[in-house]
C-alpha atoms as a PDB file:
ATOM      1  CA  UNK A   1       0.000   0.000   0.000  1.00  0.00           C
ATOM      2  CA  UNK A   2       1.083   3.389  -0.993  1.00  0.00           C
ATOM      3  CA  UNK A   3       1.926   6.274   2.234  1.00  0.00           C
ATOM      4  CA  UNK A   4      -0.775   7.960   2.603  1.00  0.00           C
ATOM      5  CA  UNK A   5      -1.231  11.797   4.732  1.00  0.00           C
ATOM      6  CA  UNK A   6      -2.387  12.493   8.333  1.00  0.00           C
ATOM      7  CA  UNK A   7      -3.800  16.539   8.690  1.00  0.00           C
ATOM      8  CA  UNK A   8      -4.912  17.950  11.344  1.00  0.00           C
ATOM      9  CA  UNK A   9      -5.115  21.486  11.560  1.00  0.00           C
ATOM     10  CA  UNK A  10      -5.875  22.938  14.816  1.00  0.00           C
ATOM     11  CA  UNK A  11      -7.216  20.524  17.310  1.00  0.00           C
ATOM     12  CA  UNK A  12      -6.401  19.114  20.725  1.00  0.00           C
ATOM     13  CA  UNK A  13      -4.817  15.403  19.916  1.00  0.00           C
ATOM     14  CA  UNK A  14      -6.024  12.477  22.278  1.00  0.00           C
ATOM     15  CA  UNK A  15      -3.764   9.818  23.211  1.00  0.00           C
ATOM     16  CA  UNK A  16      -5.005   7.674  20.364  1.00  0.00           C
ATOM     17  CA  UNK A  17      -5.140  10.207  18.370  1.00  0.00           C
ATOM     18  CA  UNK A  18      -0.883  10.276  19.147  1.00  0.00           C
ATOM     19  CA  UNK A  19      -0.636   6.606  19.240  1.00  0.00           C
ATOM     20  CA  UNK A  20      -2.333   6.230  15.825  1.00  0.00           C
ATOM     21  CA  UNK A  21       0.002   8.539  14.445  1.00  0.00           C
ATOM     22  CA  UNK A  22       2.966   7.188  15.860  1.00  0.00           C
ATOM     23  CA  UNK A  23       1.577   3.920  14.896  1.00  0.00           C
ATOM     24  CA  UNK A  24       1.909   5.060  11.014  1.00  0.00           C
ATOM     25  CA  UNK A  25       5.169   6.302  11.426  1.00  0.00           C
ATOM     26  CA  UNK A  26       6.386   3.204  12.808  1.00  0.00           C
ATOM     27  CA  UNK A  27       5.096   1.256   9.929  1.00  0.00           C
ATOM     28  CA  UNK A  28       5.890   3.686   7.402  1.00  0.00           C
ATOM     29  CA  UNK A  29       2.792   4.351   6.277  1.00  0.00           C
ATOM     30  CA  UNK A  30       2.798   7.978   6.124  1.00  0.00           C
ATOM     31  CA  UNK A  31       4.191  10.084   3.473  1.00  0.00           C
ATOM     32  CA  UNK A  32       2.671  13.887   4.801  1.00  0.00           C
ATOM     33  CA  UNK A  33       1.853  14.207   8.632  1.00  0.00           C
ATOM     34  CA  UNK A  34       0.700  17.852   9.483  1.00  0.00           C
ATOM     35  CA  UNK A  35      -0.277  18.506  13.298  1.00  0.00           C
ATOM     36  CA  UNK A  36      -0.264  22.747  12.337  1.00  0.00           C
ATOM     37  CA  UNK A  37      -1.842  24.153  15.153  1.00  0.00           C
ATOM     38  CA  UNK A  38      -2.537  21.195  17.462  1.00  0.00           C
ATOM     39  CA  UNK A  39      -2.030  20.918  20.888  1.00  0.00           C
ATOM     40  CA  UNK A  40      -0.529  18.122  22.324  1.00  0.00           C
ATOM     41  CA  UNK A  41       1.427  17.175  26.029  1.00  0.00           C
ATOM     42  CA  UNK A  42       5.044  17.402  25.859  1.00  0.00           C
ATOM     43  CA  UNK A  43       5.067  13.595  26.854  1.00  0.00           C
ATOM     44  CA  UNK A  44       2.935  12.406  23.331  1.00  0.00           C
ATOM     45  CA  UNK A  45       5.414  15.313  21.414  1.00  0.00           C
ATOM     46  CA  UNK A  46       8.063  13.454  22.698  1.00  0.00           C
ATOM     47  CA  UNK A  47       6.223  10.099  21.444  1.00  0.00           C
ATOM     48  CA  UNK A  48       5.236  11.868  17.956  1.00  0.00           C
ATOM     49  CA  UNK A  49       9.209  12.651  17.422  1.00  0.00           C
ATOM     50  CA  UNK A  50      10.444   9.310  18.023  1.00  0.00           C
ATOM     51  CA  UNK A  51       7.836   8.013  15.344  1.00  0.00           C
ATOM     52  CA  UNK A  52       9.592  10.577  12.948  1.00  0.00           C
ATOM     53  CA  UNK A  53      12.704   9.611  14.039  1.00  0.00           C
ATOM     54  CA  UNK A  54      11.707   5.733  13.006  1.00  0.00           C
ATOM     55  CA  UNK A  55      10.033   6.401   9.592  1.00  0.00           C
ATOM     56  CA  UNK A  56      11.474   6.178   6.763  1.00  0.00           C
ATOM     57  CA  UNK A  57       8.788   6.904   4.348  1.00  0.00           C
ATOM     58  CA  UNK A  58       7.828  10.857   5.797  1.00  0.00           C
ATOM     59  CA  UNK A  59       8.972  13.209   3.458  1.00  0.00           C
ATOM     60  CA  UNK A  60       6.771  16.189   4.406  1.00  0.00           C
ATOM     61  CA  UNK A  61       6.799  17.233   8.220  1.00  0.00           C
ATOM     62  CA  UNK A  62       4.406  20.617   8.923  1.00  0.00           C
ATOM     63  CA  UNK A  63       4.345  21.780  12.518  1.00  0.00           C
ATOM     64  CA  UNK A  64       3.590  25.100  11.921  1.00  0.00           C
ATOM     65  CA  UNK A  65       1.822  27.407  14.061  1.00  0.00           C
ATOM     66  CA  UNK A  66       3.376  27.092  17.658  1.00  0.00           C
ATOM     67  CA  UNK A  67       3.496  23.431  17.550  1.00  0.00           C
ATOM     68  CA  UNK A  68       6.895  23.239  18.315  1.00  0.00           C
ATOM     69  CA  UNK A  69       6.557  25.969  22.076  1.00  0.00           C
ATOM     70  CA  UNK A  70       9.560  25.111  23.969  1.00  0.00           C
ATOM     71  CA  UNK A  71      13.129  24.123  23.845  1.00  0.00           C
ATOM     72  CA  UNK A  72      12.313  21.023  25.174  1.00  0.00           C
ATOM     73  CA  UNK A  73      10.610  20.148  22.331  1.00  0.00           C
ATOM     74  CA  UNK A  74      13.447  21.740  19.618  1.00  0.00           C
ATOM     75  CA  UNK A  75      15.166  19.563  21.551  1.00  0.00           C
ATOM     76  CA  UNK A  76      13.210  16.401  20.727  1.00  0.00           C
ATOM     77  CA  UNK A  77      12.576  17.630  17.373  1.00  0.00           C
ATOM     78  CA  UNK A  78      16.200  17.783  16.813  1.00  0.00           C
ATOM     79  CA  UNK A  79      16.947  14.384  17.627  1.00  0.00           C
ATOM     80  CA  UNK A  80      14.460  12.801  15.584  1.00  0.00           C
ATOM     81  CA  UNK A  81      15.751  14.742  12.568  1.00  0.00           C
ATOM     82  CA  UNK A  82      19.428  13.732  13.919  1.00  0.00           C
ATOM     83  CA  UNK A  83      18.245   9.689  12.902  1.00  0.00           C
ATOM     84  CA  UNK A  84      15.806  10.672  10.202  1.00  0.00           C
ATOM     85  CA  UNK A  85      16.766  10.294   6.558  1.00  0.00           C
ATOM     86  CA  UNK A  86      13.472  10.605   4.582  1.00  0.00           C
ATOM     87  CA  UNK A  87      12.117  14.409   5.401  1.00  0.00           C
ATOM     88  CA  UNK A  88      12.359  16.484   2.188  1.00  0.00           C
ATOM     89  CA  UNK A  89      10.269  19.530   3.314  1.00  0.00           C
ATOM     90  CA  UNK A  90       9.843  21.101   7.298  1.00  0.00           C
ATOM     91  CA  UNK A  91       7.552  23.394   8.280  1.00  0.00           C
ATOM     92  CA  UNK A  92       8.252  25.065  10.837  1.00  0.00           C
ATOM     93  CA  UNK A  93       5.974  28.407  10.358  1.00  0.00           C
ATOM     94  CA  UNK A  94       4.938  30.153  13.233  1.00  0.00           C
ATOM     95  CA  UNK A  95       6.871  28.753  15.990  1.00  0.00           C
ATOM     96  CA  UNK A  96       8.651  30.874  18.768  1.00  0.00           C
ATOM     97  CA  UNK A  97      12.265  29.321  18.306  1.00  0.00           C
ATOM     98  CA  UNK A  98      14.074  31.891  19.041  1.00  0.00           C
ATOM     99  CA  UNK A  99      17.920  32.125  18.493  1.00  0.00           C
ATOM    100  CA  UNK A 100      18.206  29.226  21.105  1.00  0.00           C
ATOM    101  CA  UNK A 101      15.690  26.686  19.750  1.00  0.00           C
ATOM    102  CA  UNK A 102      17.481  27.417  16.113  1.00  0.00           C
ATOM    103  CA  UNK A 103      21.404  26.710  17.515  1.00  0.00           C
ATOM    104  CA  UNK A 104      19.360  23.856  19.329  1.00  0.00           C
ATOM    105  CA  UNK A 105      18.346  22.818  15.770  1.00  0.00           C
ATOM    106  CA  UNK A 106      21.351  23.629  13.419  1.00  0.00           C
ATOM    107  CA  UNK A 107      23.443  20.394  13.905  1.00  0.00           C
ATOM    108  CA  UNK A 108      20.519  18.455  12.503  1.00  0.00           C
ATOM    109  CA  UNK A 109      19.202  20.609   9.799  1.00  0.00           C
ATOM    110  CA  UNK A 110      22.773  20.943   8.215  1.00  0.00           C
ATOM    111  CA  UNK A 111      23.521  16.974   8.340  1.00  0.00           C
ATOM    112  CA  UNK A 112      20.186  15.967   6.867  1.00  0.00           C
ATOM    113  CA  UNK A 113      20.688  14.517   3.845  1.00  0.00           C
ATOM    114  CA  UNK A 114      16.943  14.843   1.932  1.00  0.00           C
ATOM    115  CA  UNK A 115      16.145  18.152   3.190  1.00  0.00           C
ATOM    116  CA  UNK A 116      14.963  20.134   0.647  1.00  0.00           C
ATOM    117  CA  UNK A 117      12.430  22.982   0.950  1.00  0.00           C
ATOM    118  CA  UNK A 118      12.940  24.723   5.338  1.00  0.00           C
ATOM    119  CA  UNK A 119      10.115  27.149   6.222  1.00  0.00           C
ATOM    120  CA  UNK A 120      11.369  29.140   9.407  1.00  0.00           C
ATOM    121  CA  UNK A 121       8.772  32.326   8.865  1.00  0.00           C
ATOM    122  CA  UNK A 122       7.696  34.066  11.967  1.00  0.00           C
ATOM    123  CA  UNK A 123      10.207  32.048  14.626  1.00  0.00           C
ATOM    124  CA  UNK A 124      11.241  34.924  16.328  1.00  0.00           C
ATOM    125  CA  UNK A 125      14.243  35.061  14.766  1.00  0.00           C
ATOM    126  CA  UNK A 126      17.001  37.940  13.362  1.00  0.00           C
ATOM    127  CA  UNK A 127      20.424  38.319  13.137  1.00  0.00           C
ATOM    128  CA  UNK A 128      21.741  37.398  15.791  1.00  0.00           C
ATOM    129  CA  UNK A 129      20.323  33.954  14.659  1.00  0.00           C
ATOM    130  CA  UNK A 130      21.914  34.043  11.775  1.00  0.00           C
ATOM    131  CA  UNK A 131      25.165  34.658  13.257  1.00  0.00           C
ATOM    132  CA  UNK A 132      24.813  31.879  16.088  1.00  0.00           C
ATOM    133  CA  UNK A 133      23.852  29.699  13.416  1.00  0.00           C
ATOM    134  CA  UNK A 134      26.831  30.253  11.415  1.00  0.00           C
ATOM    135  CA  UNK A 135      29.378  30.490  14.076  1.00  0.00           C
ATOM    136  CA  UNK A 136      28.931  26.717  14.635  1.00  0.00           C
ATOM    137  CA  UNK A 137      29.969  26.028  10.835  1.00  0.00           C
ATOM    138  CA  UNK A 138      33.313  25.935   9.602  1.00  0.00           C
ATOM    139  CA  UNK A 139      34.577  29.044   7.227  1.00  0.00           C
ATOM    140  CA  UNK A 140      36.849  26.449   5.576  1.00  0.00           C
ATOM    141  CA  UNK A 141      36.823  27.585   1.640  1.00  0.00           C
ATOM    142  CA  UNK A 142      34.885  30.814   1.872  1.00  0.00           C
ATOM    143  CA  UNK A 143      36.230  33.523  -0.114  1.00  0.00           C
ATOM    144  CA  UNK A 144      34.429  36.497   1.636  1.00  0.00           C
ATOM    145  CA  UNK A 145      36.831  38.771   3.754  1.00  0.00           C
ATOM    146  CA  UNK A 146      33.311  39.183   5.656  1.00  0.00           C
ATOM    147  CA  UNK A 147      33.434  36.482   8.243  1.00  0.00           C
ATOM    148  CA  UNK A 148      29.592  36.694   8.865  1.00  0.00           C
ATOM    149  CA  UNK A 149      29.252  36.436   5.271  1.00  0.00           C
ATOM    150  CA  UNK A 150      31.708  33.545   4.897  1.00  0.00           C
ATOM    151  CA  UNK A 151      30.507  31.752   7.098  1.00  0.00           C
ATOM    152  CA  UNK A 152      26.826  31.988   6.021  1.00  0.00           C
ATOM    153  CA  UNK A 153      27.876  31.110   2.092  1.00  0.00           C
ATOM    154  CA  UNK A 154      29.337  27.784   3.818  1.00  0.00           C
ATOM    155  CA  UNK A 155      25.951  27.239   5.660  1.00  0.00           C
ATOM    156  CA  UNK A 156      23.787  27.126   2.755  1.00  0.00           C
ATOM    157  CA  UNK A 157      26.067  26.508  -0.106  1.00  0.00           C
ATOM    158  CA  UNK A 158      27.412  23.428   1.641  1.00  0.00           C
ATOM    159  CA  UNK A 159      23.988  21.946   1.121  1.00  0.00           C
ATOM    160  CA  UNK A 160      23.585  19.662  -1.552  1.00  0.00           C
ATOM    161  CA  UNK A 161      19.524  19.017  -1.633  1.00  0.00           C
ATOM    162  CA  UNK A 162      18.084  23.091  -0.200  1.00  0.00           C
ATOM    163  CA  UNK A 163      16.513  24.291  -2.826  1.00  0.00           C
ATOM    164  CA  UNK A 164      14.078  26.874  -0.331  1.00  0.00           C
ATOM    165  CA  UNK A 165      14.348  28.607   2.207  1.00  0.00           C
ATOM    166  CA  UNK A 166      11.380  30.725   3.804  1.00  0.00           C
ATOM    167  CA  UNK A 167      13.043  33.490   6.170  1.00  0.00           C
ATOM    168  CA  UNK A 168       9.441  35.477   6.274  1.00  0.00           C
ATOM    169  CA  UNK A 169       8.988  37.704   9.108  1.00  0.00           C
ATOM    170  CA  UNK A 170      12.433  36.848  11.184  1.00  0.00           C
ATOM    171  CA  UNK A 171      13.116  40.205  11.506  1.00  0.00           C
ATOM    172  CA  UNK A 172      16.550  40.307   9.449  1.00  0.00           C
ATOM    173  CA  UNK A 173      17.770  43.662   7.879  1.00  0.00           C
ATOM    174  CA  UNK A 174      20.065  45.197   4.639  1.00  0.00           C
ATOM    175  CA  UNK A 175      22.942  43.682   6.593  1.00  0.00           C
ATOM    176  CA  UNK A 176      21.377  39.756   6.360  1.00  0.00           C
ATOM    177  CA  UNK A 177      20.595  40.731   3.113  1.00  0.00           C
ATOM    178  CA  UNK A 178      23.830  42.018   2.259  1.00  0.00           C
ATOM    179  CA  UNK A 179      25.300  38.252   3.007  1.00  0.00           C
ATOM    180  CA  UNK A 180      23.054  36.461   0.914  1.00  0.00           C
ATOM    181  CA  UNK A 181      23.888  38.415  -1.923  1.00  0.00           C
ATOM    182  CA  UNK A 182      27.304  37.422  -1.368  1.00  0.00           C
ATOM    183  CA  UNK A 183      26.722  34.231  -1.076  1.00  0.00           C
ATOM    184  CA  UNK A 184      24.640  33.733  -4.288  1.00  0.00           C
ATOM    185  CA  UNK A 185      26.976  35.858  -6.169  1.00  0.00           C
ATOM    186  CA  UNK A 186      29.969  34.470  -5.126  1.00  0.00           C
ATOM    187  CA  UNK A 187      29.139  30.499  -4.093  1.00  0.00           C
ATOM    188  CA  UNK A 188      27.480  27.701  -5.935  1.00  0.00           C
ATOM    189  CA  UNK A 189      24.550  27.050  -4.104  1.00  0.00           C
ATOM    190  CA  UNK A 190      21.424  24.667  -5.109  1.00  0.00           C
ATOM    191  CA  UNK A 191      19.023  27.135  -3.626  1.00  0.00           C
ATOM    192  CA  UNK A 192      16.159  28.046  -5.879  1.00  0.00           C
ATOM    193  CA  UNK A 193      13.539  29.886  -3.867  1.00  0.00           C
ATOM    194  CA  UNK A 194      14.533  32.521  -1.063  1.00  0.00           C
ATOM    195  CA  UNK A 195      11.500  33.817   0.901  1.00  0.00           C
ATOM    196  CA  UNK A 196      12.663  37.558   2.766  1.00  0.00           C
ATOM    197  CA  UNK A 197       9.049  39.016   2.699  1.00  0.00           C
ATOM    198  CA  UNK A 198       8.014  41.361   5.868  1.00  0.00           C
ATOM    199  CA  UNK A 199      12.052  42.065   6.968  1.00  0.00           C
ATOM    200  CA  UNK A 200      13.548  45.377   6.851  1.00  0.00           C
ATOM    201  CA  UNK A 201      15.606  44.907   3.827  1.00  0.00           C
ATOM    202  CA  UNK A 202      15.478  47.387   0.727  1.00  0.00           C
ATOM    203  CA  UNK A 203      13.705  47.064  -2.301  1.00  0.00           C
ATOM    204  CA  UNK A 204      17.008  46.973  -4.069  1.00  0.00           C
ATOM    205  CA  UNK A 205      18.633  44.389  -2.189  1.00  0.00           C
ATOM    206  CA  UNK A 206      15.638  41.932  -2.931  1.00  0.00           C
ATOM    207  CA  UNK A 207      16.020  42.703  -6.516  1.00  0.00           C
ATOM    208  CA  UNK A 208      19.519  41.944  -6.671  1.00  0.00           C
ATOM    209  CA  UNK A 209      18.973  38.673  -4.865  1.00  0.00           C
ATOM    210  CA  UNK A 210      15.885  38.023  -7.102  1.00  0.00           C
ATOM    211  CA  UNK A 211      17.898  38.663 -10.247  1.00  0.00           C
ATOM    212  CA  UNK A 212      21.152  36.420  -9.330  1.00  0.00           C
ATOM    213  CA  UNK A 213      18.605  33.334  -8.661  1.00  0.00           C
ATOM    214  CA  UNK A 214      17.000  33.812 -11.439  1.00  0.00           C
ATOM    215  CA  UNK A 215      20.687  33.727 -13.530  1.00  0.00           C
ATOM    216  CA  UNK A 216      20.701  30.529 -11.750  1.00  0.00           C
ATOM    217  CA  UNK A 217      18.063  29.171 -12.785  1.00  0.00           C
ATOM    218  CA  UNK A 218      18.664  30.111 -16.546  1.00  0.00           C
ATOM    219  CA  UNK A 219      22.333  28.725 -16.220  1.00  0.00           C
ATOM    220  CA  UNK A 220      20.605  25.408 -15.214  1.00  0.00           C
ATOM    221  CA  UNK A 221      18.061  25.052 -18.255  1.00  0.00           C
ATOM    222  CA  UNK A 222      20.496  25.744 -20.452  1.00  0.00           C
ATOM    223  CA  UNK A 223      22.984  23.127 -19.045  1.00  0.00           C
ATOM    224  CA  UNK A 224      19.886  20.780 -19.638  1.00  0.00           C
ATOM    225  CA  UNK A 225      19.633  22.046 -23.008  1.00  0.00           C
ATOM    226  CA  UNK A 226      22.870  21.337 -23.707  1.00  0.00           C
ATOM    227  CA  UNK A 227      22.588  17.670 -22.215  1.00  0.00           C
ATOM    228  CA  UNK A 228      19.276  16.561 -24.085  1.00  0.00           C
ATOM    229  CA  UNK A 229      16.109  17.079 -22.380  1.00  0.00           C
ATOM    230  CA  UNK A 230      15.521  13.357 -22.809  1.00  0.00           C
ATOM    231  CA  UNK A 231      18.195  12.930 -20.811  1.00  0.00           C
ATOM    232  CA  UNK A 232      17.440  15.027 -18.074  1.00  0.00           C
ATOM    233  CA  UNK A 233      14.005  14.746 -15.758  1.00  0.00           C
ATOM    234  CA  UNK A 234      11.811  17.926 -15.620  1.00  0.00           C
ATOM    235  CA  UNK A 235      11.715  19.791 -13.213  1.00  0.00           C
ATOM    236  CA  UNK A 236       8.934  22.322 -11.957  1.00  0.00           C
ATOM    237  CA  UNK A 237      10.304  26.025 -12.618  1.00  0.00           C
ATOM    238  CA  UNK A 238      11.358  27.774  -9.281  1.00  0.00           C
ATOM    239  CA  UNK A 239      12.696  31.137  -8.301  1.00  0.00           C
ATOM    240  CA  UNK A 240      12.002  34.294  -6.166  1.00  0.00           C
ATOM    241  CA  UNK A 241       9.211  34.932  -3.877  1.00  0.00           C
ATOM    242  CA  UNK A 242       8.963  38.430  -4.167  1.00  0.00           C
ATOM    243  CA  UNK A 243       7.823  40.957  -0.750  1.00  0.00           C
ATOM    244  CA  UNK A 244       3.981  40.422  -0.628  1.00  0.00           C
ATOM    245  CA  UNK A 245       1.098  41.565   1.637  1.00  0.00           C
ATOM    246  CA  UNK A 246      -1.397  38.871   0.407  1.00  0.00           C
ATOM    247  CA  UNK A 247      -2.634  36.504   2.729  1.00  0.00           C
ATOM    248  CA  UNK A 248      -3.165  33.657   3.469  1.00  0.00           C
ATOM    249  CA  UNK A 249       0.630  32.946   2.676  1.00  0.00           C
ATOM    250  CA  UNK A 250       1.600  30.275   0.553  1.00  0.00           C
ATOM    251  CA  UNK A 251       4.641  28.466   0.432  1.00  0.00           C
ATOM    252  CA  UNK A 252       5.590  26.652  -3.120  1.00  0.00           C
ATOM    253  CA  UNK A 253       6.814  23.224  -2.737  1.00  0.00           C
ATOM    254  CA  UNK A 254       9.739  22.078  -5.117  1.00  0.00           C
ATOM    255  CA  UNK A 255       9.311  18.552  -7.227  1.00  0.00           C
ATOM    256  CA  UNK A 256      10.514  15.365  -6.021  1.00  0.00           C
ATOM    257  CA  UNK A 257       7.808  14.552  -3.560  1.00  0.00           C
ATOM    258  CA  UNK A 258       5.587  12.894  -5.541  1.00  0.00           C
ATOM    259  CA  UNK A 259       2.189  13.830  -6.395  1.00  0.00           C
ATOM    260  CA  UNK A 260       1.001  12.674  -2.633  1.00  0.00           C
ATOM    261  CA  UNK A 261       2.119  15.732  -1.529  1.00  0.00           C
ATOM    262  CA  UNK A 262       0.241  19.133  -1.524  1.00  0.00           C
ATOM    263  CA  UNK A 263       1.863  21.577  -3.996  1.00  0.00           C
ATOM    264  CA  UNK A 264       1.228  24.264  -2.183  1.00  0.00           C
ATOM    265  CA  UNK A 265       0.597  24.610   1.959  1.00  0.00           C
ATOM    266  CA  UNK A 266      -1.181  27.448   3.506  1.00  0.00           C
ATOM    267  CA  UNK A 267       0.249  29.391   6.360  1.00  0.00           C
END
């Protein structure tokens, strides 16, 4: 039988509610599990993690909207991604992580080796964040004289499967914005979408970011060009998420996940 999808958006989970869930994990029957919004003990988060820690057919993971409250549970949540291999796409929209929960987190987020599309809008986060994050990553082959900057190009350009990254909301300014561009213009890098909507970054900055991904992308098609298309699987078009005030938000999911998986999630 085919992994199917467990949603639930919003509700207060009963212990067999949990132990169903955990059940499916265990016996890899669950491609998507979303719990956005739930409540749930810190004992049967504890329980849900080491279900996500067993699987090995969950490839989409959405605990948006608070889901993850304490350190505690970065904590477990970072140990189950520690022995997880599957997980292509996190959500992790709406949660108060903080700088701590995201050092907490960093180890396991950088190792993983499916992750593809991260959604940290709305954690609480800025740069100081960033800079925590980064410190914990070796500089070794950055070309930046920026050490910030260095050591962010390393972070995400060290990354063989992100392709997006949703930084919506965490409160990062010009100077965040500033490394990026370094990065992008200076590192190869598999990212593809870069989310910096509601941050206090300039106009211009997001259009130089916007343009240099979207080089990337056109770099890419032509290499496939080149190559033979039979050769080469398609693969859905993806580049900048521009500023927007529209709601709800929507984040765009990149191929790969099969077409179980919701092509697009609302916030």
């Amino acid at each position: 039988m085919l992994p199917g999808s467990i949603q639930i958006t919003g509700e207060t989970l009963s212990g067999a509610e949990i132990k169903d869930i955990c059940d499916s994990l265990k016996e890899n029957s669950v491609r998507l599990l979303s719990i956005r919004g739930c409540q749930l003990s810190d004992r049967d988060f504890g329980r849900v993690c080491r279900g996500v820690a067993e699987s090995h057919s969950l490839a989409q993971l959405n605990m948006n909207l608070g889901v993850v409250s304490t350190i505690n549970r970065t904590k477990h949540l970072a140990d189950a991604l520690k022995t997880n291999r599957s997980i292509q796409t996190l959500f992790l929209h709406g949660s108060p992580l903080l700088d701590a929960g995201l050092v907490t987190l960093n180890t396991a987020l950088s190792t993983h080796p499916s992750l593809v599309s991260l959604d940290l809008g709305d954690c609480m986060l800025g740069d100081e964040a960033l800079r925590l994050i980064c410190a914990m990553l070796p500089p070794d082959g950055a070309k930046s004289g920026d050490q910030i900057a260095g050591m962010l190009a390393v972070a995400v350009a060290s990354s063989r499967t992100l392709e997006v990254l949703d930084l919506e909301g965490t409160g990062l300014s010009n100077q965040s914005a500033q490394v990026f561009l370094e990065m992008v213009e200076n590192y190869p890098t598999c990212l593809r979408v870069l989310v910096l909507a509601e941050n206090a970054i300039s106009p211009e900055l997001q259009q130089q970011i916007s343009d240099l991904l979207s080089e990337g992308e056109e770099d890419d098609d032509k290499e496939g060009e080149a190559r033979g298309s039979a050769a080469i699987p398609t693969r859905e078009k993806t580049s900048w998420i521009p500023h927007s005030n529209s709601h709800p938000q929507m984040v765009l999911l990149t191929s790969g996940l099969g077409e179980s998986l919701l092509a697009e999630t609302e916030m």
